[in-house]
PDB file of N, CA and C in Angstrom:
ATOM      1  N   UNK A   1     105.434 136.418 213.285  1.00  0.00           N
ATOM      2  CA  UNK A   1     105.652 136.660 211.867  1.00  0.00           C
ATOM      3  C   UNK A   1     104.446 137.429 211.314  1.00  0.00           C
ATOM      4  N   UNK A   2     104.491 138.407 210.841  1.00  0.00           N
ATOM      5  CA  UNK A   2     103.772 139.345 209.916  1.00  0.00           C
ATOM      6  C   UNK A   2     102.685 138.652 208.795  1.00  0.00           C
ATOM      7  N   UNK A   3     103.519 137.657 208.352  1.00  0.00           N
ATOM      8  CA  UNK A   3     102.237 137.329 207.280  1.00  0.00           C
ATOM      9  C   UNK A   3     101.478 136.811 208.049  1.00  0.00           C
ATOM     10  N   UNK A   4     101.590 135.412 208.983  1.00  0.00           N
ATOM     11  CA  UNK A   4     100.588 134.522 209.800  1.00  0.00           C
ATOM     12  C   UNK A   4      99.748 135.408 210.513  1.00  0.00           C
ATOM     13  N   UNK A   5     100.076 136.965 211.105  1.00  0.00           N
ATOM     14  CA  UNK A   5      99.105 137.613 211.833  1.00  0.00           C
ATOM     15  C   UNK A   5      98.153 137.932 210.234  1.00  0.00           C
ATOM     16  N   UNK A   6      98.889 138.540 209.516  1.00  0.00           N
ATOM     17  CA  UNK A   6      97.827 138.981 208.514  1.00  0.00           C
ATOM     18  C   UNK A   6      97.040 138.241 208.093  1.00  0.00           C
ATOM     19  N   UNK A   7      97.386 136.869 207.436  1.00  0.00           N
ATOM     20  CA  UNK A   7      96.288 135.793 207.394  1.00  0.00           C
ATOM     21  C   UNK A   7      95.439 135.722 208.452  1.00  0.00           C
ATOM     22  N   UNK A   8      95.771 135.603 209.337  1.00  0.00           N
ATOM     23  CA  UNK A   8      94.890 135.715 210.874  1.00  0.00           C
ATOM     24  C   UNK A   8      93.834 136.365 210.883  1.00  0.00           C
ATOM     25  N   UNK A   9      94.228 137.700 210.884  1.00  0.00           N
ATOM     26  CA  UNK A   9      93.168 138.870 210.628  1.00  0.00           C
ATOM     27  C   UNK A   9      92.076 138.918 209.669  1.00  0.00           C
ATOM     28  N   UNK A  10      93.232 138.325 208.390  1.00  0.00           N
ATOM     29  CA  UNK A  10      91.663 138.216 207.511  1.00  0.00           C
ATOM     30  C   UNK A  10      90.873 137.216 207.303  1.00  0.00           C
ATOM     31  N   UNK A  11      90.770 136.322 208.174  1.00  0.00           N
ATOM     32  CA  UNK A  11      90.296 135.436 208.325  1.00  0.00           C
ATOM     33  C   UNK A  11      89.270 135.683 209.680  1.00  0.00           C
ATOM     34  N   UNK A  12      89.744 137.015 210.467  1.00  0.00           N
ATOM     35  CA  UNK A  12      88.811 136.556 211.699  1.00  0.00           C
ATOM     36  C   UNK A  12      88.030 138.070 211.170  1.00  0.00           C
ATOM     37  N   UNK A  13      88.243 138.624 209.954  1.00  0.00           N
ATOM     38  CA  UNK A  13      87.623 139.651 210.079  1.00  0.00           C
ATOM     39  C   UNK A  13      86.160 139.685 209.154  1.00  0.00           C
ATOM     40  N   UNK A  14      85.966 138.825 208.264  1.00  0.00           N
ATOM     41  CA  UNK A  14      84.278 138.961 208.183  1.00  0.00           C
ATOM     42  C   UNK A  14      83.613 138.523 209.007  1.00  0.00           C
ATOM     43  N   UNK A  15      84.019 137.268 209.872  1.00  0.00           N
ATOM     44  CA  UNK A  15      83.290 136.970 211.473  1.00  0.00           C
ATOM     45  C   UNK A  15      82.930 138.113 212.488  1.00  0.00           C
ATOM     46  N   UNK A  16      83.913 138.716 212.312  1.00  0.00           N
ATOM     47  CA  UNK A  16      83.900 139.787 213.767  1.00  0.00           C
ATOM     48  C   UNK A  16      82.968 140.609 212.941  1.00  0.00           C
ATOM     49  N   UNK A  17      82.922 141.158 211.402  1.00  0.00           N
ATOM     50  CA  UNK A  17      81.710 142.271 211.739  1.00  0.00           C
ATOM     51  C   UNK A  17      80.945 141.761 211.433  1.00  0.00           C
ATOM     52  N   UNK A  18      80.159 140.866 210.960  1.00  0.00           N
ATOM     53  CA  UNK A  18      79.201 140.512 210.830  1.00  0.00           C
ATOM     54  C   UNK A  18      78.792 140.050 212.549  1.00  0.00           C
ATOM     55  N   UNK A  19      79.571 139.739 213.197  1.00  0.00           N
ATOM     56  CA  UNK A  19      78.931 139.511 214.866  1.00  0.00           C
ATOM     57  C   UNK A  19      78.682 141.114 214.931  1.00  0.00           C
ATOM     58  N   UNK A  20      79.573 141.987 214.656  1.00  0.00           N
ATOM     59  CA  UNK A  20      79.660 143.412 215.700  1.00  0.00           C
ATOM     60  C   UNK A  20      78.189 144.364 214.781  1.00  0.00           C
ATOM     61  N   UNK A  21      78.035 143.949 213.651  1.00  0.00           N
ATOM     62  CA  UNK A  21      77.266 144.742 212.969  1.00  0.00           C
ATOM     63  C   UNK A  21      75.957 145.540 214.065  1.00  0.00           C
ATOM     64  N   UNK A  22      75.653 144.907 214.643  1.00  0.00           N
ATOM     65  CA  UNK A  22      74.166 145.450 215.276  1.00  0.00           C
ATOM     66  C   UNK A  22      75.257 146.914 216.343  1.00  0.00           C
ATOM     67  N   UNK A  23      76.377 146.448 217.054  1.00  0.00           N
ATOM     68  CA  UNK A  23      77.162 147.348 218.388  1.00  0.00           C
ATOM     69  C   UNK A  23      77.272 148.722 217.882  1.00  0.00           C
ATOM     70  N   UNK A  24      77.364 148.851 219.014  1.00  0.00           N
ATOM     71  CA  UNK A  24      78.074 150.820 218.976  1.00  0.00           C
ATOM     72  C   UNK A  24      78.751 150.815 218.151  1.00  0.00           C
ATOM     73  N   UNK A  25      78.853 151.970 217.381  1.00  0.00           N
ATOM     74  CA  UNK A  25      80.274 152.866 217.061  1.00  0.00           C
ATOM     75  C   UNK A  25      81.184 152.462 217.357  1.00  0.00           C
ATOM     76  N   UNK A  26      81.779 153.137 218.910  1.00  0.00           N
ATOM     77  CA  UNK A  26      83.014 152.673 219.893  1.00  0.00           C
ATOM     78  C   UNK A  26      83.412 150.841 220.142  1.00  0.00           C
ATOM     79  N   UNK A  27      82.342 150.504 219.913  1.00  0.00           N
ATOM     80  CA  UNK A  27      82.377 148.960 220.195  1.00  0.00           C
ATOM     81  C   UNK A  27      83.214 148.358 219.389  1.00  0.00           C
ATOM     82  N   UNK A  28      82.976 148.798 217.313  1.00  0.00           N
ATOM     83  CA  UNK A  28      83.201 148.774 216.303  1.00  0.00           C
ATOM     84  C   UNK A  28      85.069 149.352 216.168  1.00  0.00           C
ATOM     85  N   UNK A  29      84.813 150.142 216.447  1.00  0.00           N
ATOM     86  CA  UNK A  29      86.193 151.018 217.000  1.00  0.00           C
ATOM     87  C   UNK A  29      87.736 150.388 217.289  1.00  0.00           C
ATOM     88  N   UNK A  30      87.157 150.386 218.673  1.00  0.00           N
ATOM     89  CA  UNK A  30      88.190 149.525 218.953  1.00  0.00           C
ATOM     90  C   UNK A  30      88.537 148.193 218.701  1.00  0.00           C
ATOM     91  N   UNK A  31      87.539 147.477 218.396  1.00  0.00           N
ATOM     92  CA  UNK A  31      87.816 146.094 217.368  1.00  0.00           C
ATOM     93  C   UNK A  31      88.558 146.071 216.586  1.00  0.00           C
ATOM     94  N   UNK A  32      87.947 147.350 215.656  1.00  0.00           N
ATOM     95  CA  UNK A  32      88.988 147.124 214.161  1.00  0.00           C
ATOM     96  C   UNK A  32      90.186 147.833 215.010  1.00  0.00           C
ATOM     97  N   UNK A  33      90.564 149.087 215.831  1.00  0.00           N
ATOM     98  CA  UNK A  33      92.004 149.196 215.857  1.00  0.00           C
ATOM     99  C   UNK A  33      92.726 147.808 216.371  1.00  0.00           C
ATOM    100  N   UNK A  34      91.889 147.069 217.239  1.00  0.00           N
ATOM    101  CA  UNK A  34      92.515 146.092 218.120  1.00  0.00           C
ATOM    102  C   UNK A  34      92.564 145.234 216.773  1.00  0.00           C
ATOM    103  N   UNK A  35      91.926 144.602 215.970  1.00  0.00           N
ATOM    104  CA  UNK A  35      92.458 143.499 214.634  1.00  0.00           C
ATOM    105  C   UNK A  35      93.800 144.334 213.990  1.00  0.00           C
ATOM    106  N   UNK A  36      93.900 145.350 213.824  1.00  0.00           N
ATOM    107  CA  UNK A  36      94.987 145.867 212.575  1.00  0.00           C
ATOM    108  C   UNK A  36      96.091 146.106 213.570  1.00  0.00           C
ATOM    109  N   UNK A  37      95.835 146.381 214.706  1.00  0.00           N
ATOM    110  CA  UNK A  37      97.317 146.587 215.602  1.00  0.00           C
ATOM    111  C   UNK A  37      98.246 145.586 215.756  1.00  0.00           C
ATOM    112  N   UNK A  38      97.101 143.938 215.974  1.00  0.00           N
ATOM    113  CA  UNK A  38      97.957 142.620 216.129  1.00  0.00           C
ATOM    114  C   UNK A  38      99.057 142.922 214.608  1.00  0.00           C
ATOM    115  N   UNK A  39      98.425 142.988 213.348  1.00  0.00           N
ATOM    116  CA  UNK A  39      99.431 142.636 212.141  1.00  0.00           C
ATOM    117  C   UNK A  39     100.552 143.768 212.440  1.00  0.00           C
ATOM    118  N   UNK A  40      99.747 144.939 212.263  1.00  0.00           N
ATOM    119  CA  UNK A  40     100.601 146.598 212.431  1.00  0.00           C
ATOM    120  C   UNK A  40     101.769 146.347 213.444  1.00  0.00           C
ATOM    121  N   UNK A  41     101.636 145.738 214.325  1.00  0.00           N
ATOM    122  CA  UNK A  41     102.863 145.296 215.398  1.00  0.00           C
ATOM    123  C   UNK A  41     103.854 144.501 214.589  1.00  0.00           C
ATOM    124  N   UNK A  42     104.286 143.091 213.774  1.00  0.00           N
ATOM    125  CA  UNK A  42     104.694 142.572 213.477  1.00  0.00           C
ATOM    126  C   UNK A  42     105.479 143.707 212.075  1.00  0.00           C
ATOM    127  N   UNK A  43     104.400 143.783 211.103  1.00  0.00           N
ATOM    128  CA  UNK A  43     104.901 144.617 210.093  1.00  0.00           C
ATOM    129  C   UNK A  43     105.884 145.973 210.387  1.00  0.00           C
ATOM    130  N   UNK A  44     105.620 146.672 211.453  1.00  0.00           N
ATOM    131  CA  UNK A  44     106.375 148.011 212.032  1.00  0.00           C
ATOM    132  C   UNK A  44     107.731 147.229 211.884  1.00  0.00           C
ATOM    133  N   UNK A  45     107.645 146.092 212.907  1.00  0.00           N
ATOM    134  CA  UNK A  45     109.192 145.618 212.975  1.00  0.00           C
ATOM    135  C   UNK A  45     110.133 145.186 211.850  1.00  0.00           C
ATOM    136  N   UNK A  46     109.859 145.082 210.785  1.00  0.00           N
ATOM    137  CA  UNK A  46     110.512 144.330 209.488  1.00  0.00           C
ATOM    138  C   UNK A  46     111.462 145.626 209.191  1.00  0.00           C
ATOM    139  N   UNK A  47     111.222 146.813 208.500  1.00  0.00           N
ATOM    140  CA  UNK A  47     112.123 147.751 208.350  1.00  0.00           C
ATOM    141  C   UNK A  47     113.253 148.066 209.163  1.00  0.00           C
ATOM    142  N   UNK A  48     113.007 148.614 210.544  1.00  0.00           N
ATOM    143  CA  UNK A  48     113.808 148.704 211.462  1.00  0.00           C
ATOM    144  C   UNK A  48     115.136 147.635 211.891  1.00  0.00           C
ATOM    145  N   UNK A  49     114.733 146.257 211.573  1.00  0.00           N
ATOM    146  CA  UNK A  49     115.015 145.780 211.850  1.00  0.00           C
ATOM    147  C   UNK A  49     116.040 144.802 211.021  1.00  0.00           C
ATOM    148  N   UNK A  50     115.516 145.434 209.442  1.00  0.00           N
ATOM    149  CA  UNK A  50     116.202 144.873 208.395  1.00  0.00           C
ATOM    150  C   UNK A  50     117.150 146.207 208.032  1.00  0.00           C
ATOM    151  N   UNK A  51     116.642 147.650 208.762  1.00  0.00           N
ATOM    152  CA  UNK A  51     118.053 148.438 208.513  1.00  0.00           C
ATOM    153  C   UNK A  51     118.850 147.825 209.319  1.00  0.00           C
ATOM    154  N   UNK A  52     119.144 147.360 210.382  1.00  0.00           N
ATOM    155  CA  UNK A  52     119.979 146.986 211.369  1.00  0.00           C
ATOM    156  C   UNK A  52     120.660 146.200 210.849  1.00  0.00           C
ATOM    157  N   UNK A  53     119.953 145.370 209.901  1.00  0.00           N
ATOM    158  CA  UNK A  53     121.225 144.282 209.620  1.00  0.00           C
ATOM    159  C   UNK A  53     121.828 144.581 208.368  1.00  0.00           C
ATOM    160  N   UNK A  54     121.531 145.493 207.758  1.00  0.00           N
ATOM    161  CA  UNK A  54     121.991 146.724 206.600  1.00  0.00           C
ATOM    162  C   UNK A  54     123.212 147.239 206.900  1.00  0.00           C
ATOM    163  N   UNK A  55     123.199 147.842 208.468  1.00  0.00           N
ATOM    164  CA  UNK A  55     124.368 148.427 208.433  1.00  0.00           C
ATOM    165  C   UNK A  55     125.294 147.871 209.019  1.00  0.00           C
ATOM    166  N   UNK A  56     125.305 146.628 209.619  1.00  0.00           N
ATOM    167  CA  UNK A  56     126.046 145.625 209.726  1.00  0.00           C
ATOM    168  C   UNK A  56     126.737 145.480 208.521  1.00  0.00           C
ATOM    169  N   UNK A  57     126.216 145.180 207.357  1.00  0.00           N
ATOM    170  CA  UNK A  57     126.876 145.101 206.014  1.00  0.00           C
ATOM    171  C   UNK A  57     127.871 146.298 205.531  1.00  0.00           C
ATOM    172  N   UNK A  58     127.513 147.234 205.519  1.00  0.00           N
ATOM    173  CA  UNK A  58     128.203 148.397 205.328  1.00  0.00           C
ATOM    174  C   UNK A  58     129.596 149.036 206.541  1.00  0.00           C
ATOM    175  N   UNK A  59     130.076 149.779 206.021  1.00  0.00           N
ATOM    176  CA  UNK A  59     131.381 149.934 206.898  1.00  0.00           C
ATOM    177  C   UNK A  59     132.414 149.953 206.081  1.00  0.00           C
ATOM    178  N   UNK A  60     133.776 150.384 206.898  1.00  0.00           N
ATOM    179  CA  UNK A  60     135.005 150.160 205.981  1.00  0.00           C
ATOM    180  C   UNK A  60     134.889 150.633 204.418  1.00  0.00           C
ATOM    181  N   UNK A  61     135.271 150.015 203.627  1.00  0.00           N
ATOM    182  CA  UNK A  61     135.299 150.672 202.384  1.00  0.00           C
ATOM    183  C   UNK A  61     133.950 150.788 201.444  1.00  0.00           C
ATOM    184  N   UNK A  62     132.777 150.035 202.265  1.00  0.00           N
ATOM    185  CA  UNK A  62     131.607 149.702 201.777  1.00  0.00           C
ATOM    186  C   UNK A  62     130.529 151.121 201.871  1.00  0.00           C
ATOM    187  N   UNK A  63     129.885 151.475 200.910  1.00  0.00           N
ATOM    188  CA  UNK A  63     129.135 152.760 201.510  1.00  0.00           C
ATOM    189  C   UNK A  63     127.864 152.457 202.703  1.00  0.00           C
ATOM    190  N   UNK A  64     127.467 153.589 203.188  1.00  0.00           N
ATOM    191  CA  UNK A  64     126.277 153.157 204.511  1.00  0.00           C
ATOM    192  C   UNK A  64     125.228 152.841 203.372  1.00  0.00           C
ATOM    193  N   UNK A  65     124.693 151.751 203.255  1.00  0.00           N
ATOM    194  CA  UNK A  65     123.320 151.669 203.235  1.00  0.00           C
ATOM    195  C   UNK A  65     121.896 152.132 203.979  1.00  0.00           C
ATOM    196  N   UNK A  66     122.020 152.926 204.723  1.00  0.00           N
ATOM    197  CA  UNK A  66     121.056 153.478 205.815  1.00  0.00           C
ATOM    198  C   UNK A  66     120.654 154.070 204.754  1.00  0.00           C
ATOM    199  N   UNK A  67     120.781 155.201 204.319  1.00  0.00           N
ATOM    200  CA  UNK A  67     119.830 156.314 203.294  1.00  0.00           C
ATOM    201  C   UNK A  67     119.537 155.521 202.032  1.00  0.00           C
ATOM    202  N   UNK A  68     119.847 155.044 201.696  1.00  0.00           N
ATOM    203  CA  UNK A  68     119.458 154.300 200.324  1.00  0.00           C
ATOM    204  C   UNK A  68     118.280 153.667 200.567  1.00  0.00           C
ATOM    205  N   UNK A  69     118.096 152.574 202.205  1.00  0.00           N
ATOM    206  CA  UNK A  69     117.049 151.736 202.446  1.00  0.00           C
ATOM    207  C   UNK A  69     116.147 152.776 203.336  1.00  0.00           C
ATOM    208  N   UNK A  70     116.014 153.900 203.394  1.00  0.00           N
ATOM    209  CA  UNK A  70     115.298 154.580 203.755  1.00  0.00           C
ATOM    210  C   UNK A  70     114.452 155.225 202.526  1.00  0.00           C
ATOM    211  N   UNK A  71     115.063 155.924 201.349  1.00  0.00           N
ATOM    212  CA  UNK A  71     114.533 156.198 200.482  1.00  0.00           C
ATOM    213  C   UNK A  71     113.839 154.774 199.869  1.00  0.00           C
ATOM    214  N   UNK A  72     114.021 153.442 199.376  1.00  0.00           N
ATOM    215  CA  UNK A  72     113.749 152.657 199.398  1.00  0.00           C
ATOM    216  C   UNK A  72     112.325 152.387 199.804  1.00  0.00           C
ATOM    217  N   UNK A  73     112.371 152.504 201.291  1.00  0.00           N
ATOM    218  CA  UNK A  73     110.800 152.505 202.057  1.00  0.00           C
ATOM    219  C   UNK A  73     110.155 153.282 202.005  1.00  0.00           C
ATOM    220  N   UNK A  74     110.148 154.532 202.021  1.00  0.00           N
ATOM    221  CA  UNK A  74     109.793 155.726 201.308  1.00  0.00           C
ATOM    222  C   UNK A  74     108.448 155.268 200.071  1.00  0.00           C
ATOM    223  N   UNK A  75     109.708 155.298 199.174  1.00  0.00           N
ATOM    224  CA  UNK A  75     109.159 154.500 197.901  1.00  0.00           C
ATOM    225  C   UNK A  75     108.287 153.487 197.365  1.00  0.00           C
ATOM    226  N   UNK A  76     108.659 152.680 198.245  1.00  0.00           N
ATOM    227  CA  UNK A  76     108.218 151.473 198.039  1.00  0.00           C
ATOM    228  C   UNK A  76     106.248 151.821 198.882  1.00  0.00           C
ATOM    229  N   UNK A  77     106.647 152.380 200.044  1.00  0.00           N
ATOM    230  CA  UNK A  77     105.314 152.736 200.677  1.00  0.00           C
ATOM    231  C   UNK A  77     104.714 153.497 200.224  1.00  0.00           C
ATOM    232  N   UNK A  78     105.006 154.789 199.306  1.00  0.00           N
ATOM    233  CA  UNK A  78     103.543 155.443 198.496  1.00  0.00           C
ATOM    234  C   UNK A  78     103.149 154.319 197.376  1.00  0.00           C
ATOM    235  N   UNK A  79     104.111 153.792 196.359  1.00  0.00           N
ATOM    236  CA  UNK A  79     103.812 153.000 195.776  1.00  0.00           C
ATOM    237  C   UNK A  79     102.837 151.664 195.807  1.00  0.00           C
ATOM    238  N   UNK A  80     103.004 151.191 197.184  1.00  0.00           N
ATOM    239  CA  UNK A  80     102.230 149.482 197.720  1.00  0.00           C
ATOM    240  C   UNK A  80     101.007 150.565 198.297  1.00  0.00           C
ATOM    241  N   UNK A  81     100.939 151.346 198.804  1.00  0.00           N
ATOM    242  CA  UNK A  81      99.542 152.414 199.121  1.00  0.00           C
ATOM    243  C   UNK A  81      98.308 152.224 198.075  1.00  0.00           C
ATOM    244  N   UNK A  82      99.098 152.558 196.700  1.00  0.00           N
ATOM    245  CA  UNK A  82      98.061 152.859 195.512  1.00  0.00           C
ATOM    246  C   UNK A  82      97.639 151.487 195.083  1.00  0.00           C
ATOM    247  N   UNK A  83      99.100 150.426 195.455  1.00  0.00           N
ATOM    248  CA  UNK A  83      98.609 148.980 194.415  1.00  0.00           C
ATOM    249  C   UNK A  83      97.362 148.467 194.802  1.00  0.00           C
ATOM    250  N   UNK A  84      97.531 148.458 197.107  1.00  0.00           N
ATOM    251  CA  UNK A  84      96.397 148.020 197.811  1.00  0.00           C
ATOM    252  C   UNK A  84      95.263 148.766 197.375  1.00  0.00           C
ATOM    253  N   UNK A  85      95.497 149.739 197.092  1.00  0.00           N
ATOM    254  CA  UNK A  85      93.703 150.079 196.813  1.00  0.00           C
ATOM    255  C   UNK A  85      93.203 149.662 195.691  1.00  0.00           C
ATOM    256  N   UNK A  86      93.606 150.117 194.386  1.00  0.00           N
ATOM    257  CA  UNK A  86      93.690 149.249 193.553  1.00  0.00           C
ATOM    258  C   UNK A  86      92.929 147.579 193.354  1.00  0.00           C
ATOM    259  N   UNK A  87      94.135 146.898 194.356  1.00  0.00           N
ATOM    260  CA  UNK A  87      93.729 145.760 194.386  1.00  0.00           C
ATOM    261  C   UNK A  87      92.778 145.521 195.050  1.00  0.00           C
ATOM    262  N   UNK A  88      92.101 146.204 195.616  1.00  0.00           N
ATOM    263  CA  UNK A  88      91.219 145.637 196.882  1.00  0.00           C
ATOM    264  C   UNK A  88      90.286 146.196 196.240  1.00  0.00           C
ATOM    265  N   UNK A  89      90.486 147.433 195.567  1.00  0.00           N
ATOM    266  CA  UNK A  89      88.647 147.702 194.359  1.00  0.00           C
ATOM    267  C   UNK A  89      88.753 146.576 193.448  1.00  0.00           C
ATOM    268  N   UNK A  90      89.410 145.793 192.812  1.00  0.00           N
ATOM    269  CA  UNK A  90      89.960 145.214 191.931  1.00  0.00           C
ATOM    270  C   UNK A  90      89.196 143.778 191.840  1.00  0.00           C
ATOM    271  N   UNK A  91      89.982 143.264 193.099  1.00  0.00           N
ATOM    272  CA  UNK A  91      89.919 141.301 193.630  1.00  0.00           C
ATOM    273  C   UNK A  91      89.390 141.629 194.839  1.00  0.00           C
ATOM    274  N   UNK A  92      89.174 142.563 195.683  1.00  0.00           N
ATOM    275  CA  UNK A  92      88.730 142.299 197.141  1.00  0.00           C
ATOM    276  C   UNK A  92      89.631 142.250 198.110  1.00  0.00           C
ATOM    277  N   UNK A  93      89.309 142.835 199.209  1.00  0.00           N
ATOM    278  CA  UNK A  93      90.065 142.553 200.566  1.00  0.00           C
ATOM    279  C   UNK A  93      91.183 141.655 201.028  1.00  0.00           C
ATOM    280  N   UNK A  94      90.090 140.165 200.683  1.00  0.00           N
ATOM    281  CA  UNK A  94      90.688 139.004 200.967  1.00  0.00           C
ATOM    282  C   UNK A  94      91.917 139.032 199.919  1.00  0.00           C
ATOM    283  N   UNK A  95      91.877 139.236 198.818  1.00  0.00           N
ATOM    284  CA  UNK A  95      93.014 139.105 198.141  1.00  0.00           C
ATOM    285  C   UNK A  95      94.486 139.927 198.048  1.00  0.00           C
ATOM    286  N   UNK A  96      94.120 141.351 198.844  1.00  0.00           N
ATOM    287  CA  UNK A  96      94.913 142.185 198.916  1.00  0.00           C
ATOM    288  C   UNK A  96      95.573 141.610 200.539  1.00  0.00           C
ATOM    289  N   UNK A  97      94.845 141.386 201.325  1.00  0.00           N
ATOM    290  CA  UNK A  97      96.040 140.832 202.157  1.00  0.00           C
ATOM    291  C   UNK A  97      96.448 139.494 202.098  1.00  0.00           C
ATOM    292  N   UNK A  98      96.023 138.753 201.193  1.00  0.00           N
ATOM    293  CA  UNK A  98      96.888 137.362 200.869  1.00  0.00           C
ATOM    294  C   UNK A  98      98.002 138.156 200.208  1.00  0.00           C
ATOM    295  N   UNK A  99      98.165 138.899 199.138  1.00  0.00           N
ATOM    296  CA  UNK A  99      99.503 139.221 198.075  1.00  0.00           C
ATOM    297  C   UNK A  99     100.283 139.739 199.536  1.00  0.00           C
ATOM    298  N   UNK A 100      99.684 141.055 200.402  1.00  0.00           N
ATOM    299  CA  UNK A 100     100.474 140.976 201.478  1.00  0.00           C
ATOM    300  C   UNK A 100     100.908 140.341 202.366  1.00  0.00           C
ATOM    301  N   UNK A 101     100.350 139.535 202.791  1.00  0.00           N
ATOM    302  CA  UNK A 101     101.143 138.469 203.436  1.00  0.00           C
ATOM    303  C   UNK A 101     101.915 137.845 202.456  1.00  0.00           C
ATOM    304  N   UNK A 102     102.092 137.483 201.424  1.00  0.00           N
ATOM    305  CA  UNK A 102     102.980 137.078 200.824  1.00  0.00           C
ATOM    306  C   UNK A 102     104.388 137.889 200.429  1.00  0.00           C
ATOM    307  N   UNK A 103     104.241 138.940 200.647  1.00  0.00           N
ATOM    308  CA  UNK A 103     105.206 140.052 200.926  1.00  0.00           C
ATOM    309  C   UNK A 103     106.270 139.665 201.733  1.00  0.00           C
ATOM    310  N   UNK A 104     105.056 139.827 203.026  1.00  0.00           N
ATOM    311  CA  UNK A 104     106.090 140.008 204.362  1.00  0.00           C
ATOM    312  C   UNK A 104     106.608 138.431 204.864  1.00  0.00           C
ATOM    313  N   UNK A 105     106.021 137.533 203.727  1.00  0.00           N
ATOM    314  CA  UNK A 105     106.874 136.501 203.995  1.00  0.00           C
ATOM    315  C   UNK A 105     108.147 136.114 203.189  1.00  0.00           C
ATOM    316  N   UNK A 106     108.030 136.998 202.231  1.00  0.00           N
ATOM    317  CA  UNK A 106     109.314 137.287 201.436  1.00  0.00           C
ATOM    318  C   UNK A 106     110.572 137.457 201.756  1.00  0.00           C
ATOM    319  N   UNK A 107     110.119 138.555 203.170  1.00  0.00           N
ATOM    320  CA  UNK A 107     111.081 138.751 203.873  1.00  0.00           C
ATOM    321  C   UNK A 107     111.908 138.091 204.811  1.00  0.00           C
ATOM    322  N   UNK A 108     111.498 136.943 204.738  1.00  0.00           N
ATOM    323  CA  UNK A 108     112.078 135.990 205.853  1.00  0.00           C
ATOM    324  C   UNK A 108     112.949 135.881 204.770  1.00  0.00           C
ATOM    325  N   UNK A 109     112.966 135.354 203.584  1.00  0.00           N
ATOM    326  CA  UNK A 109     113.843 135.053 202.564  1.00  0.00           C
ATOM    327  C   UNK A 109     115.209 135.962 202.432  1.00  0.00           C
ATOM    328  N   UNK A 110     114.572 137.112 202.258  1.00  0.00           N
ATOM    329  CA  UNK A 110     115.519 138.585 202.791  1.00  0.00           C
ATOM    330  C   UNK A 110     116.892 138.711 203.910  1.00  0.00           C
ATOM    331  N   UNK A 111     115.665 138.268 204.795  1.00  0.00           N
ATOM    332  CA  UNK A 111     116.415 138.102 206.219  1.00  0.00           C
ATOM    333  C   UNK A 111     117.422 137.173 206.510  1.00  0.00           C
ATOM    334  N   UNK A 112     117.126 136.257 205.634  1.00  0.00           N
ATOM    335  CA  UNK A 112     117.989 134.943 205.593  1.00  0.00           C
ATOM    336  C   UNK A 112     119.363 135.136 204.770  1.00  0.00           C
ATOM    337  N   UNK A 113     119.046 135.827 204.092  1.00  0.00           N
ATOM    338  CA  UNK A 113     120.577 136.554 203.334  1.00  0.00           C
ATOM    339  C   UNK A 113     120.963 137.418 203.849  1.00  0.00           C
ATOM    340  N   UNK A 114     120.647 138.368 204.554  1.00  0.00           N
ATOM    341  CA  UNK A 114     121.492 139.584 205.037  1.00  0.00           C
ATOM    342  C   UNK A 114     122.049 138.997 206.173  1.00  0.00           C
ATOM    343  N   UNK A 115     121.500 138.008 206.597  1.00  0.00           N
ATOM    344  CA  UNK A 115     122.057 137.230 208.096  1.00  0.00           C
ATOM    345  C   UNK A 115     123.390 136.339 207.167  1.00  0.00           C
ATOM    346  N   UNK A 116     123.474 135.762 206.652  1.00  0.00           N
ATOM    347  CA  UNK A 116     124.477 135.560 205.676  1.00  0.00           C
ATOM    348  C   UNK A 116     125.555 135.990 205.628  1.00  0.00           C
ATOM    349  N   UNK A 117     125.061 137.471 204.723  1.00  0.00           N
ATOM    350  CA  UNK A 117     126.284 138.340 204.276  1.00  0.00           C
ATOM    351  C   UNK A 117     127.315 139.175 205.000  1.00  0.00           C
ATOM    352  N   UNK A 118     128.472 139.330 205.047  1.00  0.00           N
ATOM    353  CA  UNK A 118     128.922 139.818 206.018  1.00  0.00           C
ATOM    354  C   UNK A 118     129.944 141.408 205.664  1.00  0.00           C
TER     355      UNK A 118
END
């Protein structure tokens, strides 16, 4: 689940640089890609995966929802771009990925209805 990695992360991430502070560059590097890839893995999957059960819904006399929830993400992603920065000059780090994780746990809620609907 997406939020529990994100909590995860930000929780292991003032530890890790404050250990890594003195290391290389490269050392530094791949840390942080290796912390943001664990969440970045989970989060990639939510869209894809919630079109799928989108167009399950659609069909027959119903229109495709595919382009609608594409523009949708679109949208929604320049938009949550500006809020995170924002928020994170705002309240801080820590607080911008708590509201996100609270997001992507939203989506279980989501998920739980489109699995539903038929």
């Amino acid at each position: 689940m997406p939020a529990i990695a994100i909590i995860g992360v930000g929780f292991a991430l003032d530890p890790m640089m404050a250990a890594l502070s003195g290391a290389g560059t490269p050392v530094r590097v791949i840390t942080g890609v290796g912390l943001v890839a664990i969440a970045a893995l989970g989060m990639g999957l939510g869209f894809p995966l919630g079109l799928r059960l989108c167009e399950r819904i659609g069909g027959g006399d119903k229109p495709a929802l595919g382009p609608w929830m594409w523009g949708l993400n679109g949208a929604c992603g320049v938009v949550a771009s500006g809020l995170a920065l924002t928020t994170s000059m705002a309240w801080g780090i820590p607080a911008t990925l708590t509201i996100g994780a609270g997001c992507y746990a939203a989506l279980v809620l989501c998920t739980m209805r489109l699995l539903r609907t038929r």
